[in-house]
Every structure is written in C-alpha cells, then in structure tokens.
Protein backbone atom coordinates (compact mmCIF):
# COMPACT_ATOMS: atom_id res chain seq x y z
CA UNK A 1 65.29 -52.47 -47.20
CA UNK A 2 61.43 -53.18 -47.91
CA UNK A 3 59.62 -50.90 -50.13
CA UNK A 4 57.66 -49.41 -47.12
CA UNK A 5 61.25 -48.67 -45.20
CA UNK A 6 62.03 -46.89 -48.46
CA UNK A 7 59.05 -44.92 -49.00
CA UNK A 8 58.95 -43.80 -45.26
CA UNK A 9 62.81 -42.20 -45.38
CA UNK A 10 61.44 -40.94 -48.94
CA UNK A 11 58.61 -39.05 -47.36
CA UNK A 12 60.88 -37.85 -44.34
CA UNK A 13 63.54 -36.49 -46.92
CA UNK A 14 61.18 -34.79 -49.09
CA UNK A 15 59.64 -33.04 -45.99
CA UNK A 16 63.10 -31.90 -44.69
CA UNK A 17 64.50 -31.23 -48.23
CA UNK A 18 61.96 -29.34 -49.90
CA UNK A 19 60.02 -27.19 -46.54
CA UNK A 20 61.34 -27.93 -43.44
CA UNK A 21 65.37 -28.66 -42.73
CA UNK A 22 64.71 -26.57 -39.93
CA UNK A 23 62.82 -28.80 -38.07
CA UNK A 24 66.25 -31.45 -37.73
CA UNK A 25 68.52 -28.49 -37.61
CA UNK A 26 69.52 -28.84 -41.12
CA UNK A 27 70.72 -26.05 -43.16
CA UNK A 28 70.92 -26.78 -46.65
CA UNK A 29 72.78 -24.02 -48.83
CA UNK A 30 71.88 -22.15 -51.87
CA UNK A 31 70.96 -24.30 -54.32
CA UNK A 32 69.27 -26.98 -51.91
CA UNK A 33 71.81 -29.07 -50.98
CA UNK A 34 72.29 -30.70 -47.67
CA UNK A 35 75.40 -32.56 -46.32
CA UNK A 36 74.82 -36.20 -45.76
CA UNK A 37 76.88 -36.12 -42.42
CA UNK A 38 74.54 -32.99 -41.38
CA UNK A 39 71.73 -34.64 -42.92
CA UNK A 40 72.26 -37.83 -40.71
CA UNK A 41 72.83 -36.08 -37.61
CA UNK A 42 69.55 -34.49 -37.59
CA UNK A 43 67.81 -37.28 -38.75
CA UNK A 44 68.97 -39.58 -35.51
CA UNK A 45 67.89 -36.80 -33.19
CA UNK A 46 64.77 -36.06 -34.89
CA UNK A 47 61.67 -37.07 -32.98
CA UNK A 48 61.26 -39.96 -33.36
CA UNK A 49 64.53 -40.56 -34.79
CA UNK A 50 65.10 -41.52 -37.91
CA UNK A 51 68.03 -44.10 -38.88
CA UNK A 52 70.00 -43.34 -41.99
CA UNK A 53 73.45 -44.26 -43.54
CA UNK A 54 74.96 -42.76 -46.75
CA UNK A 55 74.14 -46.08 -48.20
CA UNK A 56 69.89 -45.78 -47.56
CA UNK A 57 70.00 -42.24 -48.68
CA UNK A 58 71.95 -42.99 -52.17
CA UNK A 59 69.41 -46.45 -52.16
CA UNK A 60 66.41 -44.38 -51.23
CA UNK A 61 67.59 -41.38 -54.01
CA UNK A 62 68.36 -43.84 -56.77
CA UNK A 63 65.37 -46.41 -56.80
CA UNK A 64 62.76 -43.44 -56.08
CA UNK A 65 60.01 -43.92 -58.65
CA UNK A 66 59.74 -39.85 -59.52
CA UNK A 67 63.45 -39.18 -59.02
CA UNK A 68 62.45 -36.80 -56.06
CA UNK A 69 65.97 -36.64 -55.14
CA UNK A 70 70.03 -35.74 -56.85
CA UNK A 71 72.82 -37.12 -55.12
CA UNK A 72 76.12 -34.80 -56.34
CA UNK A 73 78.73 -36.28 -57.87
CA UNK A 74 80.95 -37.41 -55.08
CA UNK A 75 77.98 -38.48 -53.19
CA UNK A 76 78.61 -36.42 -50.37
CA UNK A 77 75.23 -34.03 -50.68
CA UNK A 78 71.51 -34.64 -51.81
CA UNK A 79 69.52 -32.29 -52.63
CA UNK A 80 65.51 -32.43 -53.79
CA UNK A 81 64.60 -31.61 -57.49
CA UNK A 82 61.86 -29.64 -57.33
CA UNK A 83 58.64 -28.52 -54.90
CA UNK A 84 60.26 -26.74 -52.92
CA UNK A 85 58.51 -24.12 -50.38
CA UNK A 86 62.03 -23.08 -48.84
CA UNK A 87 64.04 -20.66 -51.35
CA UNK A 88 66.97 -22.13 -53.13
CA UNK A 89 67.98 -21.49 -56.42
CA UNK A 90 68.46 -24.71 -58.54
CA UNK A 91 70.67 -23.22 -61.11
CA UNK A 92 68.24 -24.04 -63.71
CA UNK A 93 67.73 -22.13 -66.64
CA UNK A 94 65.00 -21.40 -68.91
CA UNK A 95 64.21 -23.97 -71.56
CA UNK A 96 61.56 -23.89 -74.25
CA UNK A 97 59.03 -26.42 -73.20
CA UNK A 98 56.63 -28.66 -75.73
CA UNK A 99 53.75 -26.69 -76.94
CA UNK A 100 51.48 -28.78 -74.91
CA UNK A 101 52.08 -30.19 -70.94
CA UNK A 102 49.57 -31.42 -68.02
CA UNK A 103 48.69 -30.53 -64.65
CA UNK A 104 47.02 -33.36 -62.57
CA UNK A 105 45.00 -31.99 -59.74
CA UNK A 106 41.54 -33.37 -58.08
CA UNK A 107 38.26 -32.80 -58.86
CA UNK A 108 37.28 -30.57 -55.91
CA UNK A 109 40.12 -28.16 -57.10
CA UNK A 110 38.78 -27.68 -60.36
CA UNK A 111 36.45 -24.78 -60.51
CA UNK A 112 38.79 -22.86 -58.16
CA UNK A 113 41.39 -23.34 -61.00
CA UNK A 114 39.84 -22.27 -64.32
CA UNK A 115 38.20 -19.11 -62.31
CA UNK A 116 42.17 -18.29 -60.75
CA UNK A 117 44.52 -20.64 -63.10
CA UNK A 118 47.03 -22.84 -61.16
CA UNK A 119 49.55 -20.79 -58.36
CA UNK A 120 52.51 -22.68 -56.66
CA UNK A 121 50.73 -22.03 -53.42
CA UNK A 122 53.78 -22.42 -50.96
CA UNK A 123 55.55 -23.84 -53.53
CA UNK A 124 57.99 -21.76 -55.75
CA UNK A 125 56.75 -22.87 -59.08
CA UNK A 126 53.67 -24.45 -60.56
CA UNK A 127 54.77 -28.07 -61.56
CA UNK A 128 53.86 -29.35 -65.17
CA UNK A 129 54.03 -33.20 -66.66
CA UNK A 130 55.62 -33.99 -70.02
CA UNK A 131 52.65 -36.25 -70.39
CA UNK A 132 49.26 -37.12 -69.47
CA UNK A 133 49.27 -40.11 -67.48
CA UNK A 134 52.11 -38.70 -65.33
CA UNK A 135 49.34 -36.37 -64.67
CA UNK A 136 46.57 -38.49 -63.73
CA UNK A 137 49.06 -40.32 -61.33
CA UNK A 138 50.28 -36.87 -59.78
CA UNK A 139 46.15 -35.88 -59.63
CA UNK A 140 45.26 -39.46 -57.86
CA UNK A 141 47.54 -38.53 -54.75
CA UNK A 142 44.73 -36.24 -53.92
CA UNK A 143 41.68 -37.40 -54.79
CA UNK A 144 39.60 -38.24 -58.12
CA UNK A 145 42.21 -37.22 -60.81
CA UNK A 146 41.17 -34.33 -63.20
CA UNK A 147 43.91 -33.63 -66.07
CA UNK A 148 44.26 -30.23 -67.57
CA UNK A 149 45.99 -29.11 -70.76
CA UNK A 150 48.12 -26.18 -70.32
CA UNK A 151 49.26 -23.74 -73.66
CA UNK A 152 52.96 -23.87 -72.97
CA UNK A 153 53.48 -22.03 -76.30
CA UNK A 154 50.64 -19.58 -75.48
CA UNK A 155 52.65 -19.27 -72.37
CA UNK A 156 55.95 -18.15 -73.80
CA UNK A 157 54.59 -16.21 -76.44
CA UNK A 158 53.28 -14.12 -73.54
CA UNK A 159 56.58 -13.84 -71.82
CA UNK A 160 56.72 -16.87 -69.04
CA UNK A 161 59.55 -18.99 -68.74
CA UNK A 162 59.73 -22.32 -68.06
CA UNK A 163 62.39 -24.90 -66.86
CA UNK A 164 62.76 -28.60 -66.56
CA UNK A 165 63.85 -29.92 -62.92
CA UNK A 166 66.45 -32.23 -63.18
CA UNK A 167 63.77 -35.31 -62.55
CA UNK A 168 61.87 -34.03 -65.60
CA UNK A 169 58.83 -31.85 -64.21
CA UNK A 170 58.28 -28.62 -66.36
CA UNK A 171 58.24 -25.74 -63.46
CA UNK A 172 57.05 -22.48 -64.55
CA UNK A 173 55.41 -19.16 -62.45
CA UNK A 174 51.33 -18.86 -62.24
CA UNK A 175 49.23 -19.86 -65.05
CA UNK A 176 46.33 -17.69 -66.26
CA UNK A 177 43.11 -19.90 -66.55
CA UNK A 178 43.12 -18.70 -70.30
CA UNK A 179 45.82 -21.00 -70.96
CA UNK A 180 44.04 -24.12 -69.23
CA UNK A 181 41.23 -26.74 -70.94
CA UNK A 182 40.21 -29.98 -69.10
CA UNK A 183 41.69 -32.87 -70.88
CA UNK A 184 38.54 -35.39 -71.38
C-alpha cells in the first residue's frame, strides 16, 4: 500500500473513530473501541465505500507517524488515542506532567487564545506536546505555526489534572491564558 492509500484510510479512521462512527453505522463501546468485523462492514457500505482488511487497518495503525491509533491485544478492536469529540472514557488516569509542554496552533488563533486560553472546542480535552517541534508540526496543519508554552506545574498546583494518551499527547481540561506565553 502507497503512502497516499495509507494516509487516506488514516484520515477515514480518525473521522469515524474519534467524531463520527455514526455515519458507517459503527458503534464503538465505552472506552472507544470498535470491532474490526463491524468496523469493515461499515466501511464497504460507506459512500463511497471504503475497502479494508484486518491486515490495512493493523498496517495503517502501526506505521502511522503520530500513533493516532491502538490495536488491542488480540487484534480484534482499534480504537483512536486521543481527539475525540464522541464521549468515551479511555481509562486513563491522571499523571503528573513535565513542568513545561506546548500547544501548536496558527497565527490567526492567537489573540483569541491569550484573551480566552485554549478550550477543547468539540474535543474532550485540550491536547499538549512533550516538546516543541511536535508543536510547530501540529500548528503547521493549520496555517503559519505559532508555539505556546503552557505552566503545567502552575496548572496542577491550581488543581487540573492531566493525562498522557497512549500515543504520548498530554490531554488536560481548559487552560487559563495566565498559564500561556508565546514561545519565540
């Protein structure tokens, strides 16, 4: 499979894993998962229909550059590992994060984010890099990349929990634009 087969069932399975399983008639439980057998059923009579084997979905999981997606351990069920706008619970608990992480966002976003600090929007959780290049590259996807530095300790000392997604992004609820600088 060519890397723009790949990146085509990537997009499709974030879409339908993370805000829409409705749209194939896909019902993923709890915690996110979704059935492979269920998962290729509604992906051949999706419009237009898209053609996956448990073999493209474990390729497309495994050699996905940002880990998007966890295959379980018997390979039966995929879930996504974070951005969700559906509610599942990823079992994840709260972790102390490093005292410093990064948002990427664009330019144009910027005033509107030190005036209200960064939301999840339809997401469940704001997401948060480890480091600040991952943040550029997540900032480039939607325009001229602006990194900001967020006070993860300031954070917890004020009460807000934080936990790391099983592809490494730091989720965590709103942040206050107190605990945001630019990162020049």
């Amino acid at each position: 499979m060519n890397e723009k087969q790949k990146k085509k069932i990537s997009k499709f399975l974030s879409y339908v894993l993370r805000h829409r399983p409705d749209e194939i008639g896909l019902t993923l439980d709890p915690q996110g998962w979704a059935g492979l057998d269920e998962l290729i059923a509604g992906a051949a009579a999706a419009t237009p229909p898209m053609v996956l084997t448990p073999d493209i979905i474990a390729e497309v999981a495994r050699d996905n550059d940002k880990k998007r997606f966890v295959m379980s351990p018997d390979g039966a069920r995929i879930r996504a590992a974070q951005g969700h706008s559906v509610n599942v619970d990823l079992g994840l608990q709260p972790q102390t994060p490093p005292d410093m992480l990064y948002h990427g966002t664009a330019d144009r976003f910027l005033n509107a984010i030190m005036v209200e600090g960064l939301k999840p929007g339809s997401r469940q959780h704001v997401h948060l890099s480890r480091d600040h290049q991952t943040a550029i590259s997540v900032g480039q996807r939607h325009g001229r990349p602006v990194v900001l530095r967020v006070d993860a300790a300031g954070l917890v000392a004020a009460g807000h929990e934080f936990y790391l997604s099983e592809n490494g992004v730091w989720l965590t609820g709103p942040v206050p634009p107190a605990f945001l600088r630019r990162d020049d």
